[in-house]
Protein backbone atom coordinates (compact mmCIF):
# COMPACT_ATOMS: atom_id res chain seq x y z
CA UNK A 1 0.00 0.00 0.00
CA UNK A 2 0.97 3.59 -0.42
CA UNK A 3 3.40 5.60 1.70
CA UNK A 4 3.91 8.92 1.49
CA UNK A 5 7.04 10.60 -0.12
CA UNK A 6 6.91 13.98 1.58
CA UNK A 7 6.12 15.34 4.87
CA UNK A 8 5.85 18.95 6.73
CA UNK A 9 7.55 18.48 9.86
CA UNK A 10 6.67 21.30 11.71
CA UNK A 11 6.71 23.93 13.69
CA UNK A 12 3.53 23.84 14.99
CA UNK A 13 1.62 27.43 14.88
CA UNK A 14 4.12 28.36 12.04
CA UNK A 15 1.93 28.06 9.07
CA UNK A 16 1.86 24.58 8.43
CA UNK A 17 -1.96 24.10 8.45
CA UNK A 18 -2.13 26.90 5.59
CA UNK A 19 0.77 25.42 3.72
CA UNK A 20 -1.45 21.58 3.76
CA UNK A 21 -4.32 23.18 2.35
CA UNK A 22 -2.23 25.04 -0.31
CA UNK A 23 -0.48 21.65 -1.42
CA UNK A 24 -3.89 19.74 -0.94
CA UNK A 25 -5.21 22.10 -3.67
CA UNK A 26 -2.17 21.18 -6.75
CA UNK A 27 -3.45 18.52 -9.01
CA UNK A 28 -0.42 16.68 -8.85
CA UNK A 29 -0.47 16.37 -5.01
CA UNK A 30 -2.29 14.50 -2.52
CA UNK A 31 -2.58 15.29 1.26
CA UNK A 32 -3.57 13.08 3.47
CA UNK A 33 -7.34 13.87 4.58
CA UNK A 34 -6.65 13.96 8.34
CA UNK A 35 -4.08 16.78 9.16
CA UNK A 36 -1.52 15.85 11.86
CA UNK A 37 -1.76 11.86 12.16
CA UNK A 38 1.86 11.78 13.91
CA UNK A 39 1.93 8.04 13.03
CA UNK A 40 5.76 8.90 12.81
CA UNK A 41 6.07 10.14 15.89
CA UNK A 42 3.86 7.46 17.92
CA UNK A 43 4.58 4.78 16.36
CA UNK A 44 3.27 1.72 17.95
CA UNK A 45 2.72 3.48 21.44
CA UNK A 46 0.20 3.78 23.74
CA UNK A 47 -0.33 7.27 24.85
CA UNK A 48 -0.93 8.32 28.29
CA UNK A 49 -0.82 12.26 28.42
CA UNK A 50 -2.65 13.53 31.37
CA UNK A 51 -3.25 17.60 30.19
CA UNK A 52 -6.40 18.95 29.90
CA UNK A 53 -8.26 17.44 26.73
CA UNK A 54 -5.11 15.38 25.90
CA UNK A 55 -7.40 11.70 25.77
CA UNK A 56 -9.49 13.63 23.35
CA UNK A 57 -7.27 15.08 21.38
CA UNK A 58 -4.69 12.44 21.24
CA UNK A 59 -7.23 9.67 20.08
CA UNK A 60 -6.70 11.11 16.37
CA UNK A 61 -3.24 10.33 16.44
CA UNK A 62 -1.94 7.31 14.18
CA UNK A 63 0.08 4.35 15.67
CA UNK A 64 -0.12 1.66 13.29
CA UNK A 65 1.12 1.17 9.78
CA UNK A 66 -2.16 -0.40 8.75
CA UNK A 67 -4.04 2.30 10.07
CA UNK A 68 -1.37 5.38 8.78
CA UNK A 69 -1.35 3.66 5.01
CA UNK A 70 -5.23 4.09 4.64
CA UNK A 71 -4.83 7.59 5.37
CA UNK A 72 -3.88 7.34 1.15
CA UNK A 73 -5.50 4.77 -0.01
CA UNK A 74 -7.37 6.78 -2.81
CA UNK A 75 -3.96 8.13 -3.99
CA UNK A 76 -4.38 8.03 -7.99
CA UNK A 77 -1.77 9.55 -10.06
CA UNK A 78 -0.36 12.50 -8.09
CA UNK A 79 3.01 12.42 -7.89
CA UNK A 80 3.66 14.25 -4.67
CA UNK A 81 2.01 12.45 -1.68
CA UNK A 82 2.50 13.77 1.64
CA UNK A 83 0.88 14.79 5.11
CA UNK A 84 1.83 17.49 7.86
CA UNK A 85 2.40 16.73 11.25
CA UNK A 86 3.83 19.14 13.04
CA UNK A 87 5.19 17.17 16.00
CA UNK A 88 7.93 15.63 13.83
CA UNK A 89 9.99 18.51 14.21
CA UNK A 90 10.06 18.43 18.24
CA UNK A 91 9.25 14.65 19.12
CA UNK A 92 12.53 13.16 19.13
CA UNK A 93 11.58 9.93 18.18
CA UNK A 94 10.29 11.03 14.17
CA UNK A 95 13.25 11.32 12.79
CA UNK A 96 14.73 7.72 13.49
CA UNK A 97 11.39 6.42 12.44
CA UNK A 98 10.60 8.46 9.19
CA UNK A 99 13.99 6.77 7.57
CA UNK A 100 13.19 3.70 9.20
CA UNK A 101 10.09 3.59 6.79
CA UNK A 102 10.86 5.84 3.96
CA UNK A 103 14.78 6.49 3.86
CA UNK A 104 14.61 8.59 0.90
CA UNK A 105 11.50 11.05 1.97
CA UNK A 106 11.38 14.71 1.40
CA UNK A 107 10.60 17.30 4.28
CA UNK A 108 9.40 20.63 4.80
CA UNK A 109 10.19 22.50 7.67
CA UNK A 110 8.90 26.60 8.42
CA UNK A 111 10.08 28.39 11.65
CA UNK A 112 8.93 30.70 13.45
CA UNK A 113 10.28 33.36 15.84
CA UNK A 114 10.32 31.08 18.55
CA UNK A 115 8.57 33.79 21.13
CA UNK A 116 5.92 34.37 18.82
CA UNK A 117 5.20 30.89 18.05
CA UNK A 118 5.17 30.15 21.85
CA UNK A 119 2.67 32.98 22.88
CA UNK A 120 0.44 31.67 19.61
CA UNK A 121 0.55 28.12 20.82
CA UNK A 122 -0.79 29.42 24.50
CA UNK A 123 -3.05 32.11 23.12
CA UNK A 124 -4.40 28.73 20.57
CA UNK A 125 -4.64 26.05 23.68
CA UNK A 126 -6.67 29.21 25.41
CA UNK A 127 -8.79 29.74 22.24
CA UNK A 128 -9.55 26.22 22.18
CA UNK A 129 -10.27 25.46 25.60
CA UNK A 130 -8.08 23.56 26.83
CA UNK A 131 -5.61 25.59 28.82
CA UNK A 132 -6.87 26.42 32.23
CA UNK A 133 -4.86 29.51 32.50
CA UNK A 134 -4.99 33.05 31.20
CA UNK A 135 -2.05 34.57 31.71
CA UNK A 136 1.09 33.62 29.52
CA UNK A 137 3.61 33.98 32.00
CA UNK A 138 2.33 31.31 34.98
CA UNK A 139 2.48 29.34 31.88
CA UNK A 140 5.70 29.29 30.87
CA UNK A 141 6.12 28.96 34.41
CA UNK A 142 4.54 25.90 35.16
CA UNK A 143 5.67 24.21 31.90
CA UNK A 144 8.33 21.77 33.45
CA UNK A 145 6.22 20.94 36.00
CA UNK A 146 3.17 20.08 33.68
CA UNK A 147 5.77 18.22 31.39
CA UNK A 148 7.19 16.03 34.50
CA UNK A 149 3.30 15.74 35.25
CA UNK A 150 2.54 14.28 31.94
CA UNK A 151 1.00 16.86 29.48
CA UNK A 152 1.33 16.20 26.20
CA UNK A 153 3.83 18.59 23.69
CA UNK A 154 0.40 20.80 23.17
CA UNK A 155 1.56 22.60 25.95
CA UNK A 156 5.17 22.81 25.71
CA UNK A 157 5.48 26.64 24.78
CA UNK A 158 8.98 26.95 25.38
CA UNK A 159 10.80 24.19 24.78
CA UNK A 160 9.70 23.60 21.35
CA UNK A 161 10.71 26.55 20.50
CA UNK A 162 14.55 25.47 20.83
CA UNK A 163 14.76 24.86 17.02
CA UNK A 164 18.78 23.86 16.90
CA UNK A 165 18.46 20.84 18.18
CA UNK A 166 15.52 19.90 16.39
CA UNK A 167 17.10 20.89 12.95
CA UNK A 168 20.21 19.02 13.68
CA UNK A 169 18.68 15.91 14.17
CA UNK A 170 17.38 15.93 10.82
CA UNK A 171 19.98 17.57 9.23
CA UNK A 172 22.89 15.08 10.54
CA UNK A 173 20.40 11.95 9.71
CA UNK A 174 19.56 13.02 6.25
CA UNK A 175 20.67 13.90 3.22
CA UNK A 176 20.44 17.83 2.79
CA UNK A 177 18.63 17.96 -0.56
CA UNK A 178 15.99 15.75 1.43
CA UNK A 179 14.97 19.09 3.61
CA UNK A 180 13.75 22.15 3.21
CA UNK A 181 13.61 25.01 6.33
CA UNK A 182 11.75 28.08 5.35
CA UNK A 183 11.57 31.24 7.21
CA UNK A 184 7.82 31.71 8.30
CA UNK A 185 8.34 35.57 8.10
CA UNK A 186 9.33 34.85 4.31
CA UNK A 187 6.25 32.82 4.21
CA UNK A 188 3.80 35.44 5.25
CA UNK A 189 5.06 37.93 3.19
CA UNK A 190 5.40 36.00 -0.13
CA UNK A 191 3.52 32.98 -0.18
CA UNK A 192 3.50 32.01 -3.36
CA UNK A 193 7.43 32.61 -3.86
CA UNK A 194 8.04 29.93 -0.88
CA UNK A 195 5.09 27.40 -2.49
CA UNK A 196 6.71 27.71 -5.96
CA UNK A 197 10.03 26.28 -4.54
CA UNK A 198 8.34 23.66 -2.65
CA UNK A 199 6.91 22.88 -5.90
CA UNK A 200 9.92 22.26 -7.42
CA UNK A 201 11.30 20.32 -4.40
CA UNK A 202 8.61 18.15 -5.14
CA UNK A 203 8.93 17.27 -8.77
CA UNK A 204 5.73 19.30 -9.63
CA UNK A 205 4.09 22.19 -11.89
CA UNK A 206 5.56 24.99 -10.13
CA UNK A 207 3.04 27.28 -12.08
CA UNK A 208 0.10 26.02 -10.35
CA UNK A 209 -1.17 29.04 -8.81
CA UNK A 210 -3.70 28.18 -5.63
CA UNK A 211 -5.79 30.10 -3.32
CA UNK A 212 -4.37 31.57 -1.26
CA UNK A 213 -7.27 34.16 0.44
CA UNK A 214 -8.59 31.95 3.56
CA UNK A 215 -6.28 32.14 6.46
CA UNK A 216 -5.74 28.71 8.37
CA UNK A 217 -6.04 28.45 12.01
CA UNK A 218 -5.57 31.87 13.46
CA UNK A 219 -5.57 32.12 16.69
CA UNK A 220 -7.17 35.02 19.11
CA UNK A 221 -8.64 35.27 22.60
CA UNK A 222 -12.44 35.20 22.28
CA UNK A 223 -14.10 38.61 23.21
CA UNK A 224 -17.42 36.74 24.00
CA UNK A 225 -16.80 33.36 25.91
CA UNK A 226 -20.49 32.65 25.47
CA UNK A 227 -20.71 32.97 21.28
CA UNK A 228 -17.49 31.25 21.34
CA UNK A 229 -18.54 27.93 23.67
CA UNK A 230 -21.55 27.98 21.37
CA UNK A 231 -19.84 27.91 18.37
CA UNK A 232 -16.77 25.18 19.44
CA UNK A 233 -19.04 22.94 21.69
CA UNK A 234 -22.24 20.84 20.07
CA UNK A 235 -25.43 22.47 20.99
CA UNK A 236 -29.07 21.86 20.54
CA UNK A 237 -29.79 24.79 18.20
CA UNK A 238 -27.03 23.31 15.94
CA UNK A 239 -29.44 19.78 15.14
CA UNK A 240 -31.90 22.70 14.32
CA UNK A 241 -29.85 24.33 11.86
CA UNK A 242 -28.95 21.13 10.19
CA UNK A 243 -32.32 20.91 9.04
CA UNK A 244 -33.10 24.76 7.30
CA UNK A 245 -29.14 25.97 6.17
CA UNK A 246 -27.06 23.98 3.63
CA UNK A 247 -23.51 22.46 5.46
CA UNK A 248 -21.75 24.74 3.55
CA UNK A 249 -23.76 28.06 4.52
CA UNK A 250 -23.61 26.62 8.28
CA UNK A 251 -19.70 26.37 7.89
CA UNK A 252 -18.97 30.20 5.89
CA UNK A 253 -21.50 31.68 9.18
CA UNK A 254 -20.03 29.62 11.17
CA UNK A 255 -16.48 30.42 10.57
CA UNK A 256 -17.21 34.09 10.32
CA UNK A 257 -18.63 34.52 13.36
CA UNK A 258 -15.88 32.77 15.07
CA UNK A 259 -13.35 34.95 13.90
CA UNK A 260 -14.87 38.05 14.32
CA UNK A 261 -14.93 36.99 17.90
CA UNK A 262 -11.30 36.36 18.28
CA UNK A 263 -9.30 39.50 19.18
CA UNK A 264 -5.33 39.24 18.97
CA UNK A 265 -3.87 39.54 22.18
CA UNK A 266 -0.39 41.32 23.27
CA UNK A 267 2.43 39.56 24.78
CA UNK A 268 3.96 41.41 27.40
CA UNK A 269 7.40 43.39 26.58
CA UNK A 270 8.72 42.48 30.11
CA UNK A 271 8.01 38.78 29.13
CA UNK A 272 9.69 39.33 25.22
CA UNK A 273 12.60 40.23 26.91
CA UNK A 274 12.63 36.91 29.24
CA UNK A 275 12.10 35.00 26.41
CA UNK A 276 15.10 36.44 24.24
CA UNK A 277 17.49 35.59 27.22
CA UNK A 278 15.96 32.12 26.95
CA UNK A 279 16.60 31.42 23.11
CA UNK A 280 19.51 33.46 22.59
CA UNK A 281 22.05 30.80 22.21
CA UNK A 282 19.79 28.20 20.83
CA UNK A 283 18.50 31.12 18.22
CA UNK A 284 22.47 32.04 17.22
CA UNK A 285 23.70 28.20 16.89
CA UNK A 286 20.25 27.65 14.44
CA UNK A 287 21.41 31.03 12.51
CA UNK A 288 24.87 29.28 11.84
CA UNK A 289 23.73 26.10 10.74
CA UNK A 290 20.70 27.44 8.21
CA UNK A 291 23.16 30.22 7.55
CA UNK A 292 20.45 32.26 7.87
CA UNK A 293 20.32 36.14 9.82
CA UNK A 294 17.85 35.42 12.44
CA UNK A 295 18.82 38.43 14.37
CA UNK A 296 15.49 40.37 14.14
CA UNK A 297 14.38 36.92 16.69
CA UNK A 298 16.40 38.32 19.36
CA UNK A 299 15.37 42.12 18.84
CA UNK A 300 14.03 43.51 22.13
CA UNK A 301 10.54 45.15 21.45
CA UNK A 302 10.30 48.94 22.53
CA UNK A 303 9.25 50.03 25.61
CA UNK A 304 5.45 50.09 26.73
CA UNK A 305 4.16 51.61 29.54
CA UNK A 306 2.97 49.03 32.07
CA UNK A 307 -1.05 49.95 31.26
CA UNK A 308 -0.06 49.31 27.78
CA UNK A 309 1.37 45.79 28.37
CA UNK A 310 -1.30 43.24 28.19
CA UNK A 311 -0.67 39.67 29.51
């Protein structure tokens, strides 16, 4: 049965889930339907994470070839076949198992400012309802205690941030035309630039020109808790609705609503600051091996005063 022959590795909250449904959208690719199986990650394993929502969450993931090969069964001719799981890049084990399978795979990495991608997971695990806390910092706090406790990577703002190690591991097991690290800064501002040379990575028509209007994922504290329980959470007026509005009318409403009621929070300066202490040396030894200027990661952010600086 099919495997796939490409894979976006990670980071999480740096794109990725905009960058599947790009690819999913070329005629000579196929994406696997379910985003984020982790199959390479978990393997054969029996999860026990104990966070908040972990069971629930978790239960999607992957861990048996069987399973992870029907995930393409209704490949055809595409040429490209892949799946993004953004875990690969921080669960140590992914590597080691992704040659172990398919030596010769192609991967796709984007990274993020590793502050900004932290405060975006939180401000996501809030969003989604599954972090009991509301302020940033206690989180970052209690992050190696939740980790000895058992939490699952969801909530491991800081540490998967530390990109150099997580590069190297990939970079010293494979082949370097087998990987691809993009900036995610680069990726925002020219999309279709970065998906025209993962294009040609891939062996495809690097004219194919997709949509690229809908943002993926975004993340946002909700300004109404109520709107925003009732639009995450099944409810009874929903079975009602099923009956008068067409799926895809429910889902555009839906979706609109939702992200009208998201408002982007502000990380703290004070807590900026921490964090660049934190990633400094990590951030400079990941600069030297991309060979990439990552300097504007460890710019501090100008001064607020302290009724300016939200959370």
């Amino acid at each position: 049965m099919t495997m796939p022959n490409f894979l976006i590795i990670g980071a999480a909250k740096s794109g990725t889930t905009s960058l599947w449904m790009f690819l999913a959208q070329h005629p000579e690719i196929f994406m696997s339907p379910i985003k984020e199986p982790h199959f390479f990650a978990f393997e054969g394993q029996s999860m026990d994470f104990r966070g908040p929502a972990d069971p629930q969450h978790l239960s999607k993931i992957v861990t048996t070839l069987e399973a992870y090969r029907t995930l393409f069964q209704n490949v055809s001719n595409q040429k490209a076949i892949g799946e993004a799981s953004p875990g690969y890049l921080y669960l140590p084990d992914s590597a080691a198992c992704i040659q172990k399978y398919v030596p010769d795979m192609k991967m796709v990495a984007i990274l993020r400012n590793p502050i900004d991608r932290a405060f975006s997971n939180f401000v996501f695990m809030v969003q989604l309802g599954h972090e009991p806390l509301t302020g940033f910092r206690v989180g970052l706090e209690q992050e190696e205690t939740r980790i000895h406790a058992g939490w699952s990577q969801r909530f491991h703002y800081k540490r998967r941030g530390l990109y150099y190690g997580q590069v190297k591991a990939y970079v010293d097991r494979f082949d370097p035309a087998q990987v691809r690290i993009y900036l995610y800064e680069d990726f925002v501002r020219n999309p279709m630039k970065i998906l025209q040379d993962i294009f040609r990575f891939l062996d495809v028509n690097d004219r194919f020109v997709p949509d690229l209007s809908r943002k993926h994922n975004a993340s946002g504290f909700p300004k109404n808790h109520t709107l925003h329980r009732f639009l995450i959470k099944p409810h009874p007026v929903e079975s009602f609705f099923k009956q008068v509005c067409p799926r895809y009318l429910r889902r555009r409403v839906s979706r609109n609503l939702f992200r009208r009621n998201l408002e982007r929070p502000q990380l703290d300066p004070a807590i900026r600051q921490m964090l660049i202490n934190t990633y400094r040396e990590d951030t400079l030894q990941l600069q030297d091996l991309l060979n990439r200027d990552l300097g504007s990661w460890l710019e501090s952010p100008p001064l607020l005063k302290r009724s300016e600086a939200r959370r």
